[in-house]
N, C-alpha and C. Protein backbone atom coordinates (compact mmCIF):
# COMPACT_ATOMS: atom_id res chain seq x y z
N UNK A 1 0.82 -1.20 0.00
CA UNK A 1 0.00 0.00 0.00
C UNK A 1 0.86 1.26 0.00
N UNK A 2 1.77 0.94 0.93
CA UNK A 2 3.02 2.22 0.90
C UNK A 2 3.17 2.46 -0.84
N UNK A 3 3.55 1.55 -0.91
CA UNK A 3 4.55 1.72 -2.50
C UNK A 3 3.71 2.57 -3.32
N UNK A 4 2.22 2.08 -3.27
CA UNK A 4 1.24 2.23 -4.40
C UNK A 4 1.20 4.32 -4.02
N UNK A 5 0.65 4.34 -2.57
CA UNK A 5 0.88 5.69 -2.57
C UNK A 5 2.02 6.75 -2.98
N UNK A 6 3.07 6.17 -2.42
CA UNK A 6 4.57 6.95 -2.77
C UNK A 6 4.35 6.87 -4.19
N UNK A 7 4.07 5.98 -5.31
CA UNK A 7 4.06 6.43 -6.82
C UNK A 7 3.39 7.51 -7.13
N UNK A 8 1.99 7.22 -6.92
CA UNK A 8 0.99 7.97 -6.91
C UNK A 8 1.29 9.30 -6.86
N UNK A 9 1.87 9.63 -5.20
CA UNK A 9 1.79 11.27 -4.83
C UNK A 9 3.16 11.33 -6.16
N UNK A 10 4.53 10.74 -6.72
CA UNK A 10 5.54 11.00 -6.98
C UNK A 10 5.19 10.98 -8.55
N UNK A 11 4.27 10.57 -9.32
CA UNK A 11 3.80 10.84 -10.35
C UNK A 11 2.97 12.39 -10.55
N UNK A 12 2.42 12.60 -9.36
CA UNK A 12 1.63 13.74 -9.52
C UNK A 12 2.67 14.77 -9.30
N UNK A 13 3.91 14.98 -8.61
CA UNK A 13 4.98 15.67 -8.48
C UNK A 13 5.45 15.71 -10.35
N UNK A 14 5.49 14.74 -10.42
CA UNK A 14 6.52 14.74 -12.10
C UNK A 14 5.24 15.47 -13.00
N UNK A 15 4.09 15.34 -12.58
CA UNK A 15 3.12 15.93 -13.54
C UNK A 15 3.06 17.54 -13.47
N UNK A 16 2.87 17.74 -12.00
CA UNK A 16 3.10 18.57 -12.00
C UNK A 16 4.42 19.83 -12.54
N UNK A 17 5.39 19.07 -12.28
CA UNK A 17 6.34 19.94 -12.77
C UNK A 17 6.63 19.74 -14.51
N UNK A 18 5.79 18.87 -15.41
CA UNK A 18 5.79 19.06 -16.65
C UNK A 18 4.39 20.43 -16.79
N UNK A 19 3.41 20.62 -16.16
CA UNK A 19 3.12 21.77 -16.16
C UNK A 19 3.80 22.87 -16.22
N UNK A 20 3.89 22.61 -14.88
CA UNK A 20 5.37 24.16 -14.89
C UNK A 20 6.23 24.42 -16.08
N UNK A 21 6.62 23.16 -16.56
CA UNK A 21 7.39 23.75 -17.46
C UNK A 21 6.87 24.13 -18.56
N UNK A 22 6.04 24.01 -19.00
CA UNK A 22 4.94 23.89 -20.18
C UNK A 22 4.52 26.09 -19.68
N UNK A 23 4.14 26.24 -18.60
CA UNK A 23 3.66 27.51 -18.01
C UNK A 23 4.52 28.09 -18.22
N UNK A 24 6.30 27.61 -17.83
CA UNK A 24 7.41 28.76 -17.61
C UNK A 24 7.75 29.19 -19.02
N UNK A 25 7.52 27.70 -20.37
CA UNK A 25 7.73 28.68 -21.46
C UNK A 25 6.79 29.36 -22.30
N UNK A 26 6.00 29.27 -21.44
CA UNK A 26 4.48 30.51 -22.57
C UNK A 26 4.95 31.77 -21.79
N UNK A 27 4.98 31.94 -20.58
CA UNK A 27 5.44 33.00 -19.51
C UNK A 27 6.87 33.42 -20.27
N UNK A 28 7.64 32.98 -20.82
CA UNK A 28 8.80 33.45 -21.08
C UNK A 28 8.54 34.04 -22.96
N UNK A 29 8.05 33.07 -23.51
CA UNK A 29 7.43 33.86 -24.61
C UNK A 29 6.65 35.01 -24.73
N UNK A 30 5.38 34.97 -23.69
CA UNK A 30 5.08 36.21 -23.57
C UNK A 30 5.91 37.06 -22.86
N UNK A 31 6.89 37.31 -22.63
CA UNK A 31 7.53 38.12 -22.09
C UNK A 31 8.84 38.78 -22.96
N UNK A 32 9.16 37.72 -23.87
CA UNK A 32 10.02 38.09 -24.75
C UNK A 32 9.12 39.05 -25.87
N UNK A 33 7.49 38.37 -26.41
CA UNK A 33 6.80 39.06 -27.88
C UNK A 33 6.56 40.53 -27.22
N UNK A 34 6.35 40.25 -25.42
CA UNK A 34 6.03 41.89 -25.24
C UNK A 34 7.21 43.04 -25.14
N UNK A 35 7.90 42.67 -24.83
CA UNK A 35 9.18 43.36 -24.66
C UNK A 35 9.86 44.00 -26.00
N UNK A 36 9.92 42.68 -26.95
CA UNK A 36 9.53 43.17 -28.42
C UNK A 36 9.05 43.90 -29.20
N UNK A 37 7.93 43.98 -28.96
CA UNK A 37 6.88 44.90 -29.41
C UNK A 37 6.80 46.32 -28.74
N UNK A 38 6.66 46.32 -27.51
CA UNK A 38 7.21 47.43 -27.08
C UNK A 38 8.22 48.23 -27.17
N UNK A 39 9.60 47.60 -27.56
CA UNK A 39 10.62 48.04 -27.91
C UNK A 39 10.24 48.64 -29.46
N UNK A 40 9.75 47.98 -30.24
CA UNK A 40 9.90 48.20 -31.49
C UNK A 40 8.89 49.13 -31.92
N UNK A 41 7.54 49.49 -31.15
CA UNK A 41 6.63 50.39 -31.32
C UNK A 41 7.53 51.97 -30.56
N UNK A 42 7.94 51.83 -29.51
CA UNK A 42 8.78 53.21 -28.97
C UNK A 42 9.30 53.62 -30.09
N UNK A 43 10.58 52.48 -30.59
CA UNK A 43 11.42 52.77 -31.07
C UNK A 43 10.66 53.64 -32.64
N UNK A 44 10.04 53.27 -33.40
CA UNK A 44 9.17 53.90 -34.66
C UNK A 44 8.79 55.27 -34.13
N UNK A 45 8.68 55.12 -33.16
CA UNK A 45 8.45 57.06 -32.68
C UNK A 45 9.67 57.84 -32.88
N UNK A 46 10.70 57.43 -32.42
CA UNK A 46 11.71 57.90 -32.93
C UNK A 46 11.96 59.22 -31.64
N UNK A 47 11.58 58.97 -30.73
CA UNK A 47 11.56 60.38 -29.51
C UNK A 47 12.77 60.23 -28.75
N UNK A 48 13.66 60.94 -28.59
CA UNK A 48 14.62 61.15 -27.94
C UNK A 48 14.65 61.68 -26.50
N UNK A 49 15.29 60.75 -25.42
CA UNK A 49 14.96 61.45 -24.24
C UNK A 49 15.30 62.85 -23.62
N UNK A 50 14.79 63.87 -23.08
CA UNK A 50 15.43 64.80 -23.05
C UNK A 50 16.36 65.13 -22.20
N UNK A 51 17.75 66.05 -22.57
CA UNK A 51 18.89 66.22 -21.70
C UNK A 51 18.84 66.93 -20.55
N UNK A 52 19.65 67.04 -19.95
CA UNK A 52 19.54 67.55 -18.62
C UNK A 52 19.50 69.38 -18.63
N UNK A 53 19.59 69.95 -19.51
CA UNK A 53 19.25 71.34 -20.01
C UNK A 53 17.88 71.72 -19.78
N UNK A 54 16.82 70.09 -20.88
CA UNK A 54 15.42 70.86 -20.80
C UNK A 54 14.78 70.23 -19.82
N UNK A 55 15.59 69.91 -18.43
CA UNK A 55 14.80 69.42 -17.06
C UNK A 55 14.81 70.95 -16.39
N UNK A 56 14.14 71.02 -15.43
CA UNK A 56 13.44 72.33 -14.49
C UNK A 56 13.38 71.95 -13.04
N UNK A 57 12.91 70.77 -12.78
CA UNK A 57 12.58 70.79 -11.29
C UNK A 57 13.57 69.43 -11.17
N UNK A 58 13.86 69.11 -9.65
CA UNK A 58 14.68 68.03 -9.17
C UNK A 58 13.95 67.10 -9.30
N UNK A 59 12.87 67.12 -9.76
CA UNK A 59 11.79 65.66 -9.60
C UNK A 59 12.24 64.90 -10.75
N UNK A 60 12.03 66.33 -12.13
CA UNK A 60 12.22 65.52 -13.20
C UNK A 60 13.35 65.59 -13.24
N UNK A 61 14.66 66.03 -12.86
CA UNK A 61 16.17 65.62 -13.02
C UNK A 61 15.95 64.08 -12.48
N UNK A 62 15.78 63.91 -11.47
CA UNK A 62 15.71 62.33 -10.54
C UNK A 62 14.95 61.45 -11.59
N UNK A 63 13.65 61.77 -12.04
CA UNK A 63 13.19 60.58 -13.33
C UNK A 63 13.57 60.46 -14.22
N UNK A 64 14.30 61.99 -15.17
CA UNK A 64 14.52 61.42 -16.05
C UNK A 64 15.87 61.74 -16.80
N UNK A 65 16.93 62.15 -16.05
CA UNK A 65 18.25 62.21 -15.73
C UNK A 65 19.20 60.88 -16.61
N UNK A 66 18.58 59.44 -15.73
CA UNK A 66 19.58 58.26 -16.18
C UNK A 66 19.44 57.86 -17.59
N UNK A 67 17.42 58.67 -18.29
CA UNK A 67 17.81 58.64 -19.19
C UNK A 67 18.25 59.50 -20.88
N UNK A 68 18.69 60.64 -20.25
CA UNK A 68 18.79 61.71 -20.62
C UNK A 68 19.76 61.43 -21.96
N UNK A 69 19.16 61.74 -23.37
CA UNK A 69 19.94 61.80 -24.74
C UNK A 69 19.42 60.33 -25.21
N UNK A 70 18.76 59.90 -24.17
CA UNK A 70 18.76 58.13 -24.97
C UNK A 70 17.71 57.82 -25.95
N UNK A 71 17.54 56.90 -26.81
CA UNK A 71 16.31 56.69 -27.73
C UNK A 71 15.04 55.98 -26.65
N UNK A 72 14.02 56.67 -27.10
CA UNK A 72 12.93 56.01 -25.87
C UNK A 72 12.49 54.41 -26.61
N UNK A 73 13.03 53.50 -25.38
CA UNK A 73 12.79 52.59 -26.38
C UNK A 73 12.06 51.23 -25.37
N UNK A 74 11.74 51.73 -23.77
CA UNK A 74 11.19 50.74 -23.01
C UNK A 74 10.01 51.45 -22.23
N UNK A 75 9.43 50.81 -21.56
CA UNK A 75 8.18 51.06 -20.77
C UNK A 75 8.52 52.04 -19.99
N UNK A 76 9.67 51.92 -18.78
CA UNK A 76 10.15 52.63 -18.00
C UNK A 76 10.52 54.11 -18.49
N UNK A 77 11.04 54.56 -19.79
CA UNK A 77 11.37 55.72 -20.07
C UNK A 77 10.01 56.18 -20.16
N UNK A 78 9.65 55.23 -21.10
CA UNK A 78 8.22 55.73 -21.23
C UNK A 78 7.12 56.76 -20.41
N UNK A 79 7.13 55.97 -19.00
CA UNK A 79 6.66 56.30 -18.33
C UNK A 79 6.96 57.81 -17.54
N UNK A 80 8.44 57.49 -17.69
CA UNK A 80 9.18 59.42 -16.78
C UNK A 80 8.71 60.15 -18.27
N UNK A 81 8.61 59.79 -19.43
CA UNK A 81 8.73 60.54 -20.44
C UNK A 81 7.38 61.73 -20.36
N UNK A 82 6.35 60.68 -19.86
CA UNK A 82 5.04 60.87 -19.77
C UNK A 82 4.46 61.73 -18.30
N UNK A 83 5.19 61.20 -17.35
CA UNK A 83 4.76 61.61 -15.87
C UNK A 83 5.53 62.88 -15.50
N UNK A 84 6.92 63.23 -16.31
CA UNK A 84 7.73 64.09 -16.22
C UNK A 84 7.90 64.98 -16.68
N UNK A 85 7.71 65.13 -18.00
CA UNK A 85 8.19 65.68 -18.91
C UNK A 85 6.89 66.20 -19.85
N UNK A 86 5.72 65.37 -20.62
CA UNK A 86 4.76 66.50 -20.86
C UNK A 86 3.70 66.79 -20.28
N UNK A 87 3.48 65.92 -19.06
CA UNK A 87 2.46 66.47 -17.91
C UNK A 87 3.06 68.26 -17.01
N UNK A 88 4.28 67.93 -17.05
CA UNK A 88 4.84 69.01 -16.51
C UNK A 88 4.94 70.23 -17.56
N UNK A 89 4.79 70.00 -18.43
CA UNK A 89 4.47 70.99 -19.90
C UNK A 89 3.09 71.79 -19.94
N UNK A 90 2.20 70.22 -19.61
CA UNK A 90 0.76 70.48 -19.83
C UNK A 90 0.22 71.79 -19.22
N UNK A 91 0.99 70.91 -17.82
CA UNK A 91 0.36 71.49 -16.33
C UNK A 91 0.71 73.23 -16.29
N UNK A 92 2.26 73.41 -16.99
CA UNK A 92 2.92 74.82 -16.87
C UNK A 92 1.46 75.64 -18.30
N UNK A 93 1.47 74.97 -19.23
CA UNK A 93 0.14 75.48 -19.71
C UNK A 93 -0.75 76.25 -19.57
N UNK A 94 -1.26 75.18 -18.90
CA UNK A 94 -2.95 75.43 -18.52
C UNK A 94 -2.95 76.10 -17.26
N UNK A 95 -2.06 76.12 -16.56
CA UNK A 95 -1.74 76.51 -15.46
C UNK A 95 -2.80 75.44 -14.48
N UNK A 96 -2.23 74.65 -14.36
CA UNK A 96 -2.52 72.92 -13.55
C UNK A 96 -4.25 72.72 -13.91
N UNK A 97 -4.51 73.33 -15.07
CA UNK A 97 -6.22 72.74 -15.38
C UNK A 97 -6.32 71.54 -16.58
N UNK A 98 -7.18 71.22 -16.45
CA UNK A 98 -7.10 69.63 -17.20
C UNK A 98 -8.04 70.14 -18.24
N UNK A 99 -7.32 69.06 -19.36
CA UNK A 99 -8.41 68.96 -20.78
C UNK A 99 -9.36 69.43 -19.97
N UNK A 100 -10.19 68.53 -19.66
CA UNK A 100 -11.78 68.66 -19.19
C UNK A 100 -11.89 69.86 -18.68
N UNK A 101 -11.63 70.50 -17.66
CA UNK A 101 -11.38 71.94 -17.30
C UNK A 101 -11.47 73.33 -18.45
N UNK A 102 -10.36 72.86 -18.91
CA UNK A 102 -10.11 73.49 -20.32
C UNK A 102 -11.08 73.64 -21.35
N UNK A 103 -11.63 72.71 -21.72
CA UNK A 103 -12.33 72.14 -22.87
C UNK A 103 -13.70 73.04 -22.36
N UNK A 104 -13.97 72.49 -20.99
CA UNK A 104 -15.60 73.29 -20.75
C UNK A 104 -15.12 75.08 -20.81
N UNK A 105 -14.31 75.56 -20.43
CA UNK A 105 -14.45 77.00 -20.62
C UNK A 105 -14.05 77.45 -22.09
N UNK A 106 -13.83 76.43 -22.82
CA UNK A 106 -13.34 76.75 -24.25
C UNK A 106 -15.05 76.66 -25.08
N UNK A 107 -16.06 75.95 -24.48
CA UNK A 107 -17.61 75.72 -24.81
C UNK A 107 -18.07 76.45 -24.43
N UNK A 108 -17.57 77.03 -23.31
CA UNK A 108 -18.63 78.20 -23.12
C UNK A 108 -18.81 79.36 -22.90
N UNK A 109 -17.08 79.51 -23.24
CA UNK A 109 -16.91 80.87 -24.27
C UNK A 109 -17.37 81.28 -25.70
N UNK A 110 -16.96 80.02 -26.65
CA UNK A 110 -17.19 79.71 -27.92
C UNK A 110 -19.22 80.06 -28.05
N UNK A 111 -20.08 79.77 -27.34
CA UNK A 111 -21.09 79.98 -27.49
C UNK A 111 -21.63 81.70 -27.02
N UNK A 112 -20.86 82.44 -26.41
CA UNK A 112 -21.13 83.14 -26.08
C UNK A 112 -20.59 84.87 -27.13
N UNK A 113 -21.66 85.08 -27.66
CA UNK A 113 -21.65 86.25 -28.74
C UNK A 113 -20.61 87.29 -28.35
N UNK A 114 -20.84 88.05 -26.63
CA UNK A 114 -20.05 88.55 -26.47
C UNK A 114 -18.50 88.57 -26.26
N UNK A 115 -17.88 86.98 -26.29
CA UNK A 115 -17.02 86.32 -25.57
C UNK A 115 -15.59 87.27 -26.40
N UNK A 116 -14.29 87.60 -26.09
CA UNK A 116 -13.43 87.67 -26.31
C UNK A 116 -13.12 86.93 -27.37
N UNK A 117 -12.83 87.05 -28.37
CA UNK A 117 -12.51 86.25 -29.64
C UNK A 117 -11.09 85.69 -29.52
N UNK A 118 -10.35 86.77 -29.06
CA UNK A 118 -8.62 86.19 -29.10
C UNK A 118 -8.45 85.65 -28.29
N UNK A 119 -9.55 85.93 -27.06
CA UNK A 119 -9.72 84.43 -25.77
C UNK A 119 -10.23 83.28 -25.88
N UNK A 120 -11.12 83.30 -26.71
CA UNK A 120 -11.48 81.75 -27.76
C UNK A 120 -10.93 81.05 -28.11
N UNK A 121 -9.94 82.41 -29.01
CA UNK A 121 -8.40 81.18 -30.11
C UNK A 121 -8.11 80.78 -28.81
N UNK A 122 -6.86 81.72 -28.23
CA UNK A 122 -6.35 80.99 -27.32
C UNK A 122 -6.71 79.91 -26.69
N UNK A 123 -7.96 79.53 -25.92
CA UNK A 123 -8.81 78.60 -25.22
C UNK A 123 -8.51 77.16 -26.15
N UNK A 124 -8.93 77.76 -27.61
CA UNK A 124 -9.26 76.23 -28.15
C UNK A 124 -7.91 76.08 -28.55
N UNK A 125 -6.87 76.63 -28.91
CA UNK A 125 -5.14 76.44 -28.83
C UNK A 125 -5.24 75.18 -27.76
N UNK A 126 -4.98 75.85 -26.46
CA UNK A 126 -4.90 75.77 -25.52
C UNK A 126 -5.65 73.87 -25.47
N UNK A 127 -6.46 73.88 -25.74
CA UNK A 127 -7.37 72.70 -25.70
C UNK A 127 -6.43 71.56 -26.51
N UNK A 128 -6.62 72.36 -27.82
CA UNK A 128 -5.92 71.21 -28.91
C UNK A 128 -4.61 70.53 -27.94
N UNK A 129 -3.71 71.55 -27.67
CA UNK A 129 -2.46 70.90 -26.76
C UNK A 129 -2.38 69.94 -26.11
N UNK A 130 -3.68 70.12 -25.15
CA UNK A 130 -3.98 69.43 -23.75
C UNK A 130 -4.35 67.83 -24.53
N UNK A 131 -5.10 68.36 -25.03
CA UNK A 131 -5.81 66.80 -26.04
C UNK A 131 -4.88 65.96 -26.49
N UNK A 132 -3.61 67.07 -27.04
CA UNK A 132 -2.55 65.81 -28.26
C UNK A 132 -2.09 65.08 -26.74
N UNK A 133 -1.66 66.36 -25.70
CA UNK A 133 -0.51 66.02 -24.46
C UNK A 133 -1.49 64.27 -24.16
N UNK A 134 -2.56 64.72 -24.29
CA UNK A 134 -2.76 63.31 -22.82
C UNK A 134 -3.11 62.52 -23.72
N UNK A 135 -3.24 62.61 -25.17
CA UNK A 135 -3.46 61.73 -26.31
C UNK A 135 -2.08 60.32 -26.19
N UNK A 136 -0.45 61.87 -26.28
CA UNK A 136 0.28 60.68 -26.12
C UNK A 136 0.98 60.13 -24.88
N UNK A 137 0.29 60.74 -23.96
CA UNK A 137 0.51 60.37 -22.50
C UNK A 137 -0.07 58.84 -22.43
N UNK A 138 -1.33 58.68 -22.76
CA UNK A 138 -2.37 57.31 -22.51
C UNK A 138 -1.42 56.69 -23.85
N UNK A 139 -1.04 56.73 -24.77
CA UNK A 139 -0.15 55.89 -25.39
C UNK A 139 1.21 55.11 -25.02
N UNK A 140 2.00 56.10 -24.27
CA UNK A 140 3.22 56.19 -23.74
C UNK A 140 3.08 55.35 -22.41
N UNK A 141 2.04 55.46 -21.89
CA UNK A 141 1.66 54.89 -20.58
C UNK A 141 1.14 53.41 -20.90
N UNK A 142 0.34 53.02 -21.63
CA UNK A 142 0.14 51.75 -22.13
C UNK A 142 1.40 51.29 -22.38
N UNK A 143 2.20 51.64 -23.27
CA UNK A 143 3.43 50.83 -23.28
C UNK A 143 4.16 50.58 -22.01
N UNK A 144 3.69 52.12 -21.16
CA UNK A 144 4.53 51.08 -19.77
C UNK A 144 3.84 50.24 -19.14
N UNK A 145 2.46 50.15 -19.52
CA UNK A 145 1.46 49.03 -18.87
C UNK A 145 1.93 47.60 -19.25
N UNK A 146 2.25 47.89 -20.84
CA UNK A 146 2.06 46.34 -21.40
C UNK A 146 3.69 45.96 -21.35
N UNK A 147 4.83 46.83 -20.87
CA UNK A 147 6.21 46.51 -20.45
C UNK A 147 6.22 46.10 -19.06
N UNK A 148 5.27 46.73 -18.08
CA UNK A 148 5.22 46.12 -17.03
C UNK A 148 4.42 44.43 -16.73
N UNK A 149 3.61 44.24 -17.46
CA UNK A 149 3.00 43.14 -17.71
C UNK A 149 4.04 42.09 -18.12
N UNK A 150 4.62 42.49 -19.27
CA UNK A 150 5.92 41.58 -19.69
C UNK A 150 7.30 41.31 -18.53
N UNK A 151 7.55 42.05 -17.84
CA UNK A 151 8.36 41.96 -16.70
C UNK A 151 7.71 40.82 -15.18
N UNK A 152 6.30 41.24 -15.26
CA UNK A 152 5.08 40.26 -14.54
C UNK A 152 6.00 38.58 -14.53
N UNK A 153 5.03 38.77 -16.25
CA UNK A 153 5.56 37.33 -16.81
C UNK A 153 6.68 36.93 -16.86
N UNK A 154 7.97 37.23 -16.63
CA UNK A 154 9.04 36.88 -16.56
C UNK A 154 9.36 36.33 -14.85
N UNK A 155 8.78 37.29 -14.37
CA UNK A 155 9.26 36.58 -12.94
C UNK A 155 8.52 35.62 -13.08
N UNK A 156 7.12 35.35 -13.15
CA UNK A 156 6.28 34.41 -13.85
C UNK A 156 6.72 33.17 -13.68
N UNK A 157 7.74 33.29 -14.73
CA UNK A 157 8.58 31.86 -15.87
C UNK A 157 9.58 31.71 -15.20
N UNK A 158 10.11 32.70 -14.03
CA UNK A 158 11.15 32.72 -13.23
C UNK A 158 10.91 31.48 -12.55
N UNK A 159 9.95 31.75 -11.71
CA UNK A 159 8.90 30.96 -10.72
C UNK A 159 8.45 29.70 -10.92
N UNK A 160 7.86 29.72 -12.19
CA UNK A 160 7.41 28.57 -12.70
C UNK A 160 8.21 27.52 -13.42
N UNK A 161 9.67 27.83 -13.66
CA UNK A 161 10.61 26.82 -13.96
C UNK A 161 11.44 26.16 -12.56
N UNK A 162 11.05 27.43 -11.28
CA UNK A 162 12.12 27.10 -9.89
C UNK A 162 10.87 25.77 -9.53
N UNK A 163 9.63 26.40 -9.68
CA UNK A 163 8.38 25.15 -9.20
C UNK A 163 9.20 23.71 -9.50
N UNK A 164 8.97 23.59 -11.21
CA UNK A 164 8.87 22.56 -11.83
C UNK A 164 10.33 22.13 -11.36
N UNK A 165 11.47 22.38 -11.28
CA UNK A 165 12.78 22.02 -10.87
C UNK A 165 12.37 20.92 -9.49
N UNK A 166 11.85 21.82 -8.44
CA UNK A 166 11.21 21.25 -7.03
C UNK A 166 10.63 19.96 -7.01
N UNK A 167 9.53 20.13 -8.17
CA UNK A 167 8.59 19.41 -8.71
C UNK A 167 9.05 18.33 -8.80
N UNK A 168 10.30 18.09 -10.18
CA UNK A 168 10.49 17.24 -10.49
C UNK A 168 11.56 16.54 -9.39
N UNK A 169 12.57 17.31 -8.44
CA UNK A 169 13.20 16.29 -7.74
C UNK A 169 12.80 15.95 -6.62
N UNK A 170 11.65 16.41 -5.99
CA UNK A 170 10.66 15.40 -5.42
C UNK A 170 9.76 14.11 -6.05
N UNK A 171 9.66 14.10 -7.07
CA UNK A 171 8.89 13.53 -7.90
C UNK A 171 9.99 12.19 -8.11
N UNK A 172 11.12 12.71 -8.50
CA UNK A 172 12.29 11.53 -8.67
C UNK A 172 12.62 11.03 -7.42
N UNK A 173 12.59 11.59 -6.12
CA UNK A 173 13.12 10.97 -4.95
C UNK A 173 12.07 10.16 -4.91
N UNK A 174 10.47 10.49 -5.15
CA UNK A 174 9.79 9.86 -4.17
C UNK A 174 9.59 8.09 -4.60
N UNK A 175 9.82 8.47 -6.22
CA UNK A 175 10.24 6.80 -7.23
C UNK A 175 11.15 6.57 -6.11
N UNK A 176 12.33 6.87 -5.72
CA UNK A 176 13.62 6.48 -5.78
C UNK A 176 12.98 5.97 -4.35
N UNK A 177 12.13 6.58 -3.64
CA UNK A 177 11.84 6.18 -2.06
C UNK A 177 11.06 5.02 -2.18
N UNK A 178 10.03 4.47 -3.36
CA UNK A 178 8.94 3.51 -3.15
C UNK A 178 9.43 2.47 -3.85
N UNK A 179 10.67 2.19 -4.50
CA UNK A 179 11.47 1.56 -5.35
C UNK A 179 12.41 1.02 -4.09
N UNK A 180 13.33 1.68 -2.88
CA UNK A 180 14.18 1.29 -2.01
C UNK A 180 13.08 0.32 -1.04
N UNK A 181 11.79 1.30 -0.88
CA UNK A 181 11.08 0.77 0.53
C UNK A 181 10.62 -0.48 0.17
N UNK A 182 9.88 -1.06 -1.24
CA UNK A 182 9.36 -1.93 -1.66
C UNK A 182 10.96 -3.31 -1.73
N UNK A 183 12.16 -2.79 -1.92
CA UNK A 183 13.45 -3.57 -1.85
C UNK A 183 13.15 -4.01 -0.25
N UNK A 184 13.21 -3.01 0.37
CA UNK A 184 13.13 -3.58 1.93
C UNK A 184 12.21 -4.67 2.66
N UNK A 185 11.14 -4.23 1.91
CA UNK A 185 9.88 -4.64 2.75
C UNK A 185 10.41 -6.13 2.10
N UNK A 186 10.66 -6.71 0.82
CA UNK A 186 10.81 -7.81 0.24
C UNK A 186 11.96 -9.04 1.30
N UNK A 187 13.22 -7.60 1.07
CA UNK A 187 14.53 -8.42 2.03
C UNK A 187 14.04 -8.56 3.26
N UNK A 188 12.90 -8.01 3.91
CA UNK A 188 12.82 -8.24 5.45
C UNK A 188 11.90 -9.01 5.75
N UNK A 189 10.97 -9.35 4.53
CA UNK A 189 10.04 -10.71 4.88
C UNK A 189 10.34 -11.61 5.48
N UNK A 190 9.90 -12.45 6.04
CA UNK A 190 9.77 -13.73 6.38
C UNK A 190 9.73 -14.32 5.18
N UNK A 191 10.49 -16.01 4.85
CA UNK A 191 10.64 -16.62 3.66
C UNK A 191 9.04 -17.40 3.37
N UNK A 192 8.49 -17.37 2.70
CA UNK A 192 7.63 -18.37 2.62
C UNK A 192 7.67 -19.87 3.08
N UNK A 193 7.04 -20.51 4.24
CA UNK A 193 7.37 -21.83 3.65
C UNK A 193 6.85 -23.13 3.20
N UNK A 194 7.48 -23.93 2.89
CA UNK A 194 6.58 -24.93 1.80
C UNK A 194 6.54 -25.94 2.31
N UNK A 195 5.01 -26.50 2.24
CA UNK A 195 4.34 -27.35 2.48
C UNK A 195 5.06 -28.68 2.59
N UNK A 196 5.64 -29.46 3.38
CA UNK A 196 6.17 -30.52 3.56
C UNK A 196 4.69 -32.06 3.25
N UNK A 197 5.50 -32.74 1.94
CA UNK A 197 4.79 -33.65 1.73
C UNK A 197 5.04 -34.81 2.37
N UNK A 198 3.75 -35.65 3.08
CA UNK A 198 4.63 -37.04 3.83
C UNK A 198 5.13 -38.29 2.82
């Protein structure tokens, strides 16, 4: 009965860790096509990070400093590119008011006969900006979404190959344990014995 169990649980160990491994390389594929793709969509933008000249505050020296002159070409730049650099544009703008902000006093000036005309342009200027800014902000930021996702999956496949490693040399001891114990139980029997005929 021993034996039968020790296979049992030591088969489901070896099964298990052919999962794992089966998991660690989809996890590692997806992690390589995203990284890929992300790289290669930045890179078609062709945006250069900016140098330490057109930084202003210590925040954005600290984000985006290490990568200052470089081609934007991962999630992470991405992200200071976006959180640093034209939010802090936007914000010097509008003077810290949002599209939405913006946009409603640009409606309801625009409807109004008496309204300032060169305060209109300006307004809807002003609008268009805000719109492209957070247009390629939510772009720039997805790529750090779907670069952070790909980094996910890597520890992922990290994980899921250390499993299946575990997996499998429990899985091999526990053969190796119901294979010795079943040797034992045999050598330590009592011999059978046979029927003496008169």
């Amino acid at each position: 009965m021993r034996k039968t169990l020790d296979t049992l649980i030591s088969w489901t160990g070896l099964l298990l860790a052919a999962v794992l491994l089966v998991a660690g390389g989809l996890l590692t594929y997806a992690h390589s096509f995203v990284a890929g793709q992300v790289e290669q969509q930045l890179s078609q933008q062709d945006i250069t990070m900016p140098g330490a000249k057109a930084l202003e505050t210590q925040e954005q020296k600290d984000a985006l400093l290490p990568y200052a002159g470089q081609k934007m070409t991962t999630g992470d730049q991405a992200k200071a590119f976006a959180d640093h650099y034209i939010l802090v544009h936007m914000n010097a703008a509008s003077n810290n008011r949002t599209y939405e902000q913006v946009s409603g006093e640009f409606m309801t000036m625009s409807k109004d006969p008496n309204a300032d005309q060169a305060k209109v342009a300006e307004l809807g200027q002003l609008r268009q900006t805000l719109f492209m800014g957070n247009t390629l902000r939510g772009l720039l930021l997805n790529a750090y979404a779907f670069g952070t996702m790909g980094t996910i999956a890597l520890y992922g496949a990290i994980a899921s190959f250390v499993g299946a490693g575990i997996f499998l040399v429990l899985g091999l001891l526990g053969l190796w344990h119901a294979k010795t114990a079943e040797d034992i139980r045999l050598a330590t029997a009592e011999p059978q014995r046979v029927p003496q005929t008169a």
